[in-house]
Protein backbone atom coordinates (compact mmCIF):
# COMPACT_ATOMS: atom_id res chain seq x y z
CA UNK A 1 14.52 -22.20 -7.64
CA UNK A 2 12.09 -25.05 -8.36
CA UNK A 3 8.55 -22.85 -6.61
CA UNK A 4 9.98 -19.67 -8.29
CA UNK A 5 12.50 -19.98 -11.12
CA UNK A 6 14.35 -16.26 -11.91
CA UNK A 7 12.71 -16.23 -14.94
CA UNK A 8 9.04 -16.49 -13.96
CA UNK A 9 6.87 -13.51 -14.50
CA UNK A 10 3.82 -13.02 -11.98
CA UNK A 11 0.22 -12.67 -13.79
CA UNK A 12 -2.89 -11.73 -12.05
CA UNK A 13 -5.98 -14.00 -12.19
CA UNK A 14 -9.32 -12.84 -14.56
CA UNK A 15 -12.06 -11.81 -12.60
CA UNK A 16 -15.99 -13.25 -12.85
CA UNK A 17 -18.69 -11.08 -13.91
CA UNK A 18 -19.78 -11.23 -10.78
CA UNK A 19 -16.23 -9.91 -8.77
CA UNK A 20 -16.24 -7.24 -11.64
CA UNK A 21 -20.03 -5.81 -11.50
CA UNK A 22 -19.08 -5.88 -7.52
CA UNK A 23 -16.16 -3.92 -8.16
CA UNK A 24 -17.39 -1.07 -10.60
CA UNK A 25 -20.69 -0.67 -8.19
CA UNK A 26 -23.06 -2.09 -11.18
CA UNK A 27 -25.70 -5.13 -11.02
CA UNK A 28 -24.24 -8.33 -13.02
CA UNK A 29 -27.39 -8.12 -15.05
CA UNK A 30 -25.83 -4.33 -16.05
CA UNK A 31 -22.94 -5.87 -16.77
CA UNK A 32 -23.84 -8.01 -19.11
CA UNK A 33 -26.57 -5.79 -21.11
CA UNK A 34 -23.59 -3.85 -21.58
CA UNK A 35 -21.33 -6.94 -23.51
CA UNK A 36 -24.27 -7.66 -25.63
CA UNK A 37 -24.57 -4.47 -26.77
CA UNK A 38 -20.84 -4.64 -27.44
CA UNK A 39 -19.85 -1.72 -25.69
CA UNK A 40 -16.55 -1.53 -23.63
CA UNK A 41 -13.67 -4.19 -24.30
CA UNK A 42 -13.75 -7.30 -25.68
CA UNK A 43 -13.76 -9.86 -22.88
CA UNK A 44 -12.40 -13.64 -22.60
CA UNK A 45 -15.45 -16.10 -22.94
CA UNK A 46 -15.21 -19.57 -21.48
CA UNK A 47 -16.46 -22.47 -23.40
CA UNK A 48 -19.37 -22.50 -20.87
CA UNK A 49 -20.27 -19.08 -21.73
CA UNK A 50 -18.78 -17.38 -18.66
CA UNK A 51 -17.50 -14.02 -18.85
CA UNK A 52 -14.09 -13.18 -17.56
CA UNK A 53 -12.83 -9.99 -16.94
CA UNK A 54 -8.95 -8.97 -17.05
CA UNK A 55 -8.51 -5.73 -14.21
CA UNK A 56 -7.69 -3.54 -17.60
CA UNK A 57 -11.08 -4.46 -18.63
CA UNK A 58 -12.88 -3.46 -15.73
CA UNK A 59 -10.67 -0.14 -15.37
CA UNK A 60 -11.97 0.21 -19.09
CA UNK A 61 -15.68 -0.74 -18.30
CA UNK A 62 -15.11 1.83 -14.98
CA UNK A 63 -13.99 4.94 -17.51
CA UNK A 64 -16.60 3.45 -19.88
CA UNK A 65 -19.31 4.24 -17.44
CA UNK A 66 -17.83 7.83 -16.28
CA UNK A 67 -17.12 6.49 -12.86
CA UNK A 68 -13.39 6.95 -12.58
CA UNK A 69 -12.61 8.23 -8.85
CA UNK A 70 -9.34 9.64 -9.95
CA UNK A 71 -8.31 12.88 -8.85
CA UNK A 72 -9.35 16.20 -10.21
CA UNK A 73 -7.30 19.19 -10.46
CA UNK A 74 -6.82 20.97 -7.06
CA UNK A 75 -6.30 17.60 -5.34
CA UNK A 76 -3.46 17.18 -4.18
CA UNK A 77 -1.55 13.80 -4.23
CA UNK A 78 -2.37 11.76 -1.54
CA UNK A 79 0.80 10.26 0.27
CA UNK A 80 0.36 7.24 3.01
CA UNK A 81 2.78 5.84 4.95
CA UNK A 82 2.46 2.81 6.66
CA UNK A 83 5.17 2.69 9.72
CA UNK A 84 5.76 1.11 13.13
CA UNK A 85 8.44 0.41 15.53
CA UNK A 86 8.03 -3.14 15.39
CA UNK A 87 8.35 -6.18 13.50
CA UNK A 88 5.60 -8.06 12.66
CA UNK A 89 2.65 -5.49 13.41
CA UNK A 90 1.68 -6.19 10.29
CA UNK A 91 3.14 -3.22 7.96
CA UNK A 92 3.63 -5.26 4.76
CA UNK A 93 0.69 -7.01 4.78
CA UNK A 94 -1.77 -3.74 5.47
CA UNK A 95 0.57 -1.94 2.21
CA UNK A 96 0.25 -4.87 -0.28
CA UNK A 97 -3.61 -4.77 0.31
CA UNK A 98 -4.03 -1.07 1.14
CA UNK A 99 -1.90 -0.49 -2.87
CA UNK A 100 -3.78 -3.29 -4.76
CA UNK A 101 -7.54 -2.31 -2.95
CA UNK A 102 -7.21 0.90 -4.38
CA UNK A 103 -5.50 -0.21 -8.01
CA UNK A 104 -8.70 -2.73 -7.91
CA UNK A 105 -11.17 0.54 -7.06
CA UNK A 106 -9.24 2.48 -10.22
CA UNK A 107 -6.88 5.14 -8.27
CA UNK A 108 -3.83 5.05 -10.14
CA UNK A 109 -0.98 3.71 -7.33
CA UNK A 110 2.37 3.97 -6.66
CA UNK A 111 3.69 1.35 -4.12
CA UNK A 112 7.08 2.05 -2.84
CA UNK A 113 8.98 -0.31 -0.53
CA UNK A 114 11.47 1.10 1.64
CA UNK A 115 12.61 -2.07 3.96
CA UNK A 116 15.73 -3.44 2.83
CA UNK A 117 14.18 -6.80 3.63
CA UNK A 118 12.09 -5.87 0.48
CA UNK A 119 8.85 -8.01 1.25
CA UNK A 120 6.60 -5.70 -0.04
CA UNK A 121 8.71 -6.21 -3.68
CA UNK A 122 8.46 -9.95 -3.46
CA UNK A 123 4.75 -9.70 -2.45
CA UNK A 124 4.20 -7.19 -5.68
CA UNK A 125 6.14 -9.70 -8.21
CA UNK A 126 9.48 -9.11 -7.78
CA UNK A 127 12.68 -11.31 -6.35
CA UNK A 128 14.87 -8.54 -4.65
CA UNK A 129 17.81 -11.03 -5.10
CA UNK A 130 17.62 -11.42 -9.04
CA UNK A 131 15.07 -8.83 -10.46
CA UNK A 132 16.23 -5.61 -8.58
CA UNK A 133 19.79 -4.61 -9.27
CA UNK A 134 22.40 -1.43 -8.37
CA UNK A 135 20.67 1.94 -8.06
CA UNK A 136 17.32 0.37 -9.21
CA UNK A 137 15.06 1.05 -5.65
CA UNK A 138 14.38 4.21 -4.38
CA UNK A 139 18.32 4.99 -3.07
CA UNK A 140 19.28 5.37 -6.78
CA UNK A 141 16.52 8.10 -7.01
CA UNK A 142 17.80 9.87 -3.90
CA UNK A 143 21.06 9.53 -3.47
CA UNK A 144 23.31 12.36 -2.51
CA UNK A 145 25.30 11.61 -5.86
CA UNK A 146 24.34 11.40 -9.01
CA UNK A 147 20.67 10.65 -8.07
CA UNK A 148 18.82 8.51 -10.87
CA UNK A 149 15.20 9.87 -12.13
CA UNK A 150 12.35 8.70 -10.04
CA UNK A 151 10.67 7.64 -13.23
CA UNK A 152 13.92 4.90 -14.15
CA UNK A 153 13.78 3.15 -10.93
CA UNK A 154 9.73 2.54 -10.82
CA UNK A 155 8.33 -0.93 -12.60
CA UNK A 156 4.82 -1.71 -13.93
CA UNK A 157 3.55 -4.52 -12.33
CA UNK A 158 1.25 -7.58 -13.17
CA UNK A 159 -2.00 -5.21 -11.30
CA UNK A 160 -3.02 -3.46 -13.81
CA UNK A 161 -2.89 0.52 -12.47
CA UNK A 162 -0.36 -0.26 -9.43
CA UNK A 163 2.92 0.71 -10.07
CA UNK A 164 6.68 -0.51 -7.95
CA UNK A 165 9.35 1.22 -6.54
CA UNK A 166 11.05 -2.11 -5.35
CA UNK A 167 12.93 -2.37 -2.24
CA UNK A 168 16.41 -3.90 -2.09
CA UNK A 169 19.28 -4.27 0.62
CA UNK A 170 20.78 -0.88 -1.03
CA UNK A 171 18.37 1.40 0.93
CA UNK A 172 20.63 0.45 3.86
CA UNK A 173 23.26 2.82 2.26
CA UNK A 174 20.93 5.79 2.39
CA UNK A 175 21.16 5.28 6.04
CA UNK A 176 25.21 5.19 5.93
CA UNK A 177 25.18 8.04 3.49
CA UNK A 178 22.82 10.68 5.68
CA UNK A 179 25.34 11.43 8.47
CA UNK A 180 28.34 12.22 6.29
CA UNK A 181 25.97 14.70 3.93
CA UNK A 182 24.84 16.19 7.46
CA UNK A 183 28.34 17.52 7.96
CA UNK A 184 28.70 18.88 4.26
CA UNK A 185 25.27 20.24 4.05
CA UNK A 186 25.06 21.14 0.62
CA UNK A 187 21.69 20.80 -1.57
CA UNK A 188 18.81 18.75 -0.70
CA UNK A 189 18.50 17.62 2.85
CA UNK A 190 17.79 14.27 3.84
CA UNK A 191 14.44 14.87 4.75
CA UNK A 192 13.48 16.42 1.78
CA UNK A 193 14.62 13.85 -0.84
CA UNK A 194 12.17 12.00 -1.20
CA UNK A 195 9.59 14.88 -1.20
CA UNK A 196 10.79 16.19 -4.26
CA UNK A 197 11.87 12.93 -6.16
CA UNK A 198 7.82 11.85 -5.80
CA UNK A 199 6.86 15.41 -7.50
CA UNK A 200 8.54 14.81 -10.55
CA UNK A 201 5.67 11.94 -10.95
CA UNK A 202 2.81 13.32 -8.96
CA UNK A 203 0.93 14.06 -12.13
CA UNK A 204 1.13 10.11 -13.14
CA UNK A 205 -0.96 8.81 -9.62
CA UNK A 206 -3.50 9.23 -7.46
CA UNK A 207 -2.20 7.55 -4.03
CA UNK A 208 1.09 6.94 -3.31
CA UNK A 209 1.36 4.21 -0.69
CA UNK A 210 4.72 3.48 1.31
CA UNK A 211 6.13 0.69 3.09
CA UNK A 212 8.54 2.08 6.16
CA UNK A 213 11.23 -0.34 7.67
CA UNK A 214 10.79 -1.25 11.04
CA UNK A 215 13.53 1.46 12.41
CA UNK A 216 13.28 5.42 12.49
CA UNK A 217 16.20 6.23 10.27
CA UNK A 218 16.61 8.67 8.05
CA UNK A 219 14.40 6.76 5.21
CA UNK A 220 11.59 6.38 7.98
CA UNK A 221 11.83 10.29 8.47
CA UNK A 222 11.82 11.20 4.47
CA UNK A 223 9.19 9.09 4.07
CA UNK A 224 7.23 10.70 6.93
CA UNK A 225 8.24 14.42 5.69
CA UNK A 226 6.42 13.34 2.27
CA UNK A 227 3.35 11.57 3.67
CA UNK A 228 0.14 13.16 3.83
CA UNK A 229 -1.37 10.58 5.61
CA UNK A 230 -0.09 8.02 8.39
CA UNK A 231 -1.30 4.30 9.15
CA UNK A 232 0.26 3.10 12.50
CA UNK A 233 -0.16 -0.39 12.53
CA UNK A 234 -0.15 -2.26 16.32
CA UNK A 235 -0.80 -6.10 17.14
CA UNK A 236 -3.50 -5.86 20.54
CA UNK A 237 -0.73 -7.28 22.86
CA UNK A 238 1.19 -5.38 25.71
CA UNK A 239 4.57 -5.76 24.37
CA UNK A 240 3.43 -4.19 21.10
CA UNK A 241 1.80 -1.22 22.49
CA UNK A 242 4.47 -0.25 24.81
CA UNK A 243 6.91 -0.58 21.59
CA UNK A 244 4.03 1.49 19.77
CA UNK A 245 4.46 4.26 22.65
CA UNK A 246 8.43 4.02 22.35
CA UNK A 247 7.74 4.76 18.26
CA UNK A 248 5.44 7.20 18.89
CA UNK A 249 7.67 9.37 21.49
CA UNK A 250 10.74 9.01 19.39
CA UNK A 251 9.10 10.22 16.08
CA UNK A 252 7.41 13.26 17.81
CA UNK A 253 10.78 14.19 19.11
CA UNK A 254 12.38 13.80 15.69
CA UNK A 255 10.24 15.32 13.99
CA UNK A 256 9.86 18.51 16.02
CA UNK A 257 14.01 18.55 14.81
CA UNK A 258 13.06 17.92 10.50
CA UNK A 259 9.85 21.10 11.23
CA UNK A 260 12.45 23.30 12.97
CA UNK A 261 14.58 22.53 10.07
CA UNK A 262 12.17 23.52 7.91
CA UNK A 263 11.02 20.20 6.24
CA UNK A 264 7.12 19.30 6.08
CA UNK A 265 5.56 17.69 9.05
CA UNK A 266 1.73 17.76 8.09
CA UNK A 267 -0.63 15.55 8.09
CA UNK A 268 -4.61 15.37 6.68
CA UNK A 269 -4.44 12.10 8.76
CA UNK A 270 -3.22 10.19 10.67
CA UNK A 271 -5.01 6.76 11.96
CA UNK A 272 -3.85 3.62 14.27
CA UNK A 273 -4.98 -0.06 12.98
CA UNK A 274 -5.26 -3.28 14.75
CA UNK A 275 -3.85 -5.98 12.56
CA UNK A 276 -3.66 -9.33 13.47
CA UNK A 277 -6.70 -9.55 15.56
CA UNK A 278 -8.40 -12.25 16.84
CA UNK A 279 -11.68 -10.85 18.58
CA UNK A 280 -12.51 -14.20 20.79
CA UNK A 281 -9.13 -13.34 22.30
CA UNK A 282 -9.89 -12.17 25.80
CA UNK A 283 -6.45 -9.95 26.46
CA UNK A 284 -6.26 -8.78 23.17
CA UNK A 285 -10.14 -7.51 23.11
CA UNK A 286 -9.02 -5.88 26.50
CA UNK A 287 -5.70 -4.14 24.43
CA UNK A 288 -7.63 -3.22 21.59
CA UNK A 289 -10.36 -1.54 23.51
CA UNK A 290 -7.58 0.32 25.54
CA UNK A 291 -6.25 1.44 22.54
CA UNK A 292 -9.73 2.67 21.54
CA UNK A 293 -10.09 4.86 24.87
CA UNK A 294 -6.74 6.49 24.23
CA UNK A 295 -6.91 7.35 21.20
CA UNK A 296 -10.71 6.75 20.36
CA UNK A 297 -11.39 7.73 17.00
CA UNK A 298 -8.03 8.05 15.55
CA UNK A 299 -8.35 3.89 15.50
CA UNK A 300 -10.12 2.66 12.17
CA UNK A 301 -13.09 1.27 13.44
CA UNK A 302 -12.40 -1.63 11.51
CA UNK A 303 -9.90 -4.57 12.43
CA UNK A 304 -7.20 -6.35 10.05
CA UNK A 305 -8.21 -10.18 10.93
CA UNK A 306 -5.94 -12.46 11.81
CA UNK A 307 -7.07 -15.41 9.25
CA UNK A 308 -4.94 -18.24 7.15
CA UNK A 309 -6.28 -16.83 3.87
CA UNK A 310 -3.69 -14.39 4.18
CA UNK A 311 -1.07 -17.05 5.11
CA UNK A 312 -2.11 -19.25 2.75
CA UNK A 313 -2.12 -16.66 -0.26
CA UNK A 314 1.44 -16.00 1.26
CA UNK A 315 3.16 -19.14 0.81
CA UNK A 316 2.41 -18.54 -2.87
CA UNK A 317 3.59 -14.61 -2.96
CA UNK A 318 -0.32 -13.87 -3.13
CA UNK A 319 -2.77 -11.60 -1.27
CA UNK A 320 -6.07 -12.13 -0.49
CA UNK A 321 -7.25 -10.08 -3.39
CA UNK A 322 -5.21 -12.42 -5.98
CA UNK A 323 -6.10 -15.49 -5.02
CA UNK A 324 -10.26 -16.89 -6.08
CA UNK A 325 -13.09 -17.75 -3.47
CA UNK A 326 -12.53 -21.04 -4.66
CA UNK A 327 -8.80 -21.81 -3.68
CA UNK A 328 -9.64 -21.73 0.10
CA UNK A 329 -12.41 -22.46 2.46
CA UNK A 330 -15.06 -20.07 1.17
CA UNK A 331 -16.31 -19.04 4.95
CA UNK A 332 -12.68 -17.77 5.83
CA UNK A 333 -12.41 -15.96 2.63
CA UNK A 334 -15.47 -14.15 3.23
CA UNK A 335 -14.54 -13.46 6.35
CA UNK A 336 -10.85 -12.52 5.61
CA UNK A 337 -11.98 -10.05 2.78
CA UNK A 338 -14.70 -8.26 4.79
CA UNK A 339 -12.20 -7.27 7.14
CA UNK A 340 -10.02 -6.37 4.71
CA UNK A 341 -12.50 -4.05 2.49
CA UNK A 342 -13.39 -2.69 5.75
CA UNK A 343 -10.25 -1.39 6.75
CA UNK A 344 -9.20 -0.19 3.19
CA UNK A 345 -12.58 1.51 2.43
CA UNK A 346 -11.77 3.57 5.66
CA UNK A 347 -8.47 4.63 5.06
CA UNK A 348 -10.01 5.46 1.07
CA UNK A 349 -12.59 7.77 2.95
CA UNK A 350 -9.66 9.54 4.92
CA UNK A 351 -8.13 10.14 1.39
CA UNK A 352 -11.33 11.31 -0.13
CA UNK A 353 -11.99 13.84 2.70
CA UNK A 354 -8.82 14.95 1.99
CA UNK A 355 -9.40 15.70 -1.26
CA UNK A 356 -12.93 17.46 -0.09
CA UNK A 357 -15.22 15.32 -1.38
CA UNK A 358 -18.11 13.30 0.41
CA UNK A 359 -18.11 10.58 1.80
C-alpha cells in the first residue's frame, strides 16, 4: 500500500533530444533545427536549456517528418503471441518489451494479457487486484454469454500509442466455461472467439501482441487460432527444453483438432528466443547452440540477456525502456538494451516481411 497506493496513476518518463533523434532515425542536430524553426510540438525546456521530449511528441515529430511505419491498406493486422509451456522462460518480460519497443518505434499496439496471474497488467500500469474489476479483461469480451464489446474492456495506458487488455483471475472461468459450451455447441466456438472479438478493432492497430499463460487451455488455443505470428520463448537449460518439446508436441496435436474443426492455424512466422541468457555460461552456450542446430534459423539470432537492469526496473513495475541511462550502472544498461533492440528489431522485421515490405 505504502510503494503503490490504489490510487497512484503510472506516468512515463520525458525523453532527451538525444533518446528522441535516436528513436525517429534523425541526427540531434536535425532535431533541433527543427524546434527553432518551430515546427512540430511544443516541447518542455529545462532551465538549462535541455530539450525534453514526451513519446506524443516524438510520435508527432515522427508523422511530422512523413516517417510513420504504420500499416497501409492491404496489410493485414499483425497478431503475435508469445507462449511456452513453462514458467519463467521469460514470456512476460519478452511481451512488455516486445508491446512498448514497437509503441516507442510508432506502430499503434494492442497488448493483451491472458495469464490470470496478470503480470503483464501490473507491468503495463495496472493493479489486477484494485484497477481491473468483473467482466473488464478479455473473458468479458468473449464470454459465451452476454459477451462485452472488445472496445469496453481495453484501457489507454501511460505509453503513449500502446493500448491494455488487462489480465485478471476471471480468465480462469473461460477455461471452466469451454467444456460445458463444447456439449451445447451453439454459435462461436471456442477457438474462434477471440479471432473475431480482435476484428471489431483491427482498424484501430498495427500489432497486436499477446501474453499466453503458462498452460495450453482453451485461452492458449484462441489465442494461437488468432496469431499470425508465434514467439516461443526457452531458458538454454535441459529441463526447459525438454518442457519446450512437451509444449511443442502437445500444441501440434491440438491444433491439428481446432484446423480439422475448421478454425485458423496459420502462421507468417513463427520464431524460438533464448531469454535469460548468460553467454559465459558453459552448459547453457552448449543448449543454446543445440537449439540452433535443430531448429537453425527459426531461432532469432539475437539473445534476451539475462541482466539486473531488467530486475531492477522490476522491483519498481518498470522495463528497461522506462527507466533513464542514469538510474543504473550505465555499462549494464547499454548492454541490457542492445540485447533487447536486437531481439525486438528482429521480430519487427518478421512483421514487416509479412506485410511485404523490405527489410
Amino acid at each position: 500500500m505504502r510503494f503503490f497506493p490504489p490510487g497512484a496513476e503510472k506516468v512515463l518518463r520525458k525523453f532527451t533530444s538525444g533518446e528522441a533523434a535516436k528513436l525517429l532515425g534523425v541526427s540531434d542536430g536535425y532535431l533541433r533545427q527543427i524546434a527553432l524553426a518551430g515546427e512540430g510540438p511544443t516541447t518542455e525546456v529545462t532551465p538549462t536549456g535541455r530539450r525534453l521530449y514526451a513519446l506524443s511528441d516524438i510520435h508527432a515529430l515522427r508523422d511530422h517528418l512523413g516517417r510513420s511505419p504504420r500499416r497501409k491498406p492491404g496489410e493485414h493486422l499483425q497478431v503475435v503471441a508469445v507462449a511456452n509451456f513453462k514458467g519463467g522462460s521469460g514470456k512476460t518480460t519478452t511481451t512488455a518489451h516486445l508491446a512498448q519497443y514497437l509503441a516507442l518505434q510508432g506502430y499503434r499496439v494492442l497488448a493483451i494479457d491472458l495469464d490470470p496471474q496478470a503480470s503483464l497488467t501490473s507491468l503495463l500500469g495496472l493493479q489486477p487486484e484494485f484497477d481491473v474489476g468483473p467482466g473488464e479483461s478479455l473473458y468479458g469480451a468473449i464470454r459465451y454469454e452476454e459477451p462485452l464489446p472488445l472496445r469496453d474492456v481495453i484501457r489507454k495506458t501511460y505509453f503513449a500509442g500502446l493500448d491494455l487488455i488487462p489480465g485478471q483471475l476471471e480468465l480462469m472461468e473461460f477455461e471452466h466455461d469451454t467444456p460445458r459450451a463444447l456439449l451445447r455447441q451453439p454459435g462461436i466456438p471456442f477457438y474462434a472467439r477471440f479471432a473475431q472479438a480482435l476484428s471489431t478493432v483491427e482498424a484501430d492497430y498495427d500489432v497486436v501482441v499477446a501474453d499466453c499463460p503458462p498452460q495450453l487451455g482453451f485461452l492458449t488455443l484462441s489465442a494461437l487460432s488468432a496469431a499470425s505470428g508465434l514467439i516461443v520463448t526457452v531458458h538454454p537449460a535441459m529441463l526447459d527444453v525438454a518442457s519446450m518439446s512437451q509444449f511443442l508436441q502437445m500444441m501440434s496435436d491440438l491444433m491439428a483438432v481446432v484446423r480439422n474443426a475448421g478454425g485458423r492455424a496459420r502462421f507468417d512466422f513463427l520464431r524460438y528466443l533464448i531469454t535469460r541468457f548468460e553467454p559465459h555460461d558453459g552448459p547453457q552456450a552448449q543448449m543454446a547452440g543445440f537449439l540452433r542446430t535443430i531448429f537453425q534459423d527459426r531461432v532469432l539470432a539475437a539473445t534476451m540477456l539475462k541482466t539486473t537492469v531488467v530486475s531492477d526496473a522490476g522491483l519498481t513495475k518498470q522495463t528497461a525502456y522506462e527507466i533513464a541511462r542514469t538510474d543504473v550502472h550505465r555499462q549494464s544498461y547499454d548492454r541490457a538494451l542492445e540485447s533487447l533492440d536486437a531481439v525486438n528489431y528482429e521480430v519487427v522485421d518478421l512483421i514487416r516481411s509479412a506485410w511485404g515490405r523490405p527489410s
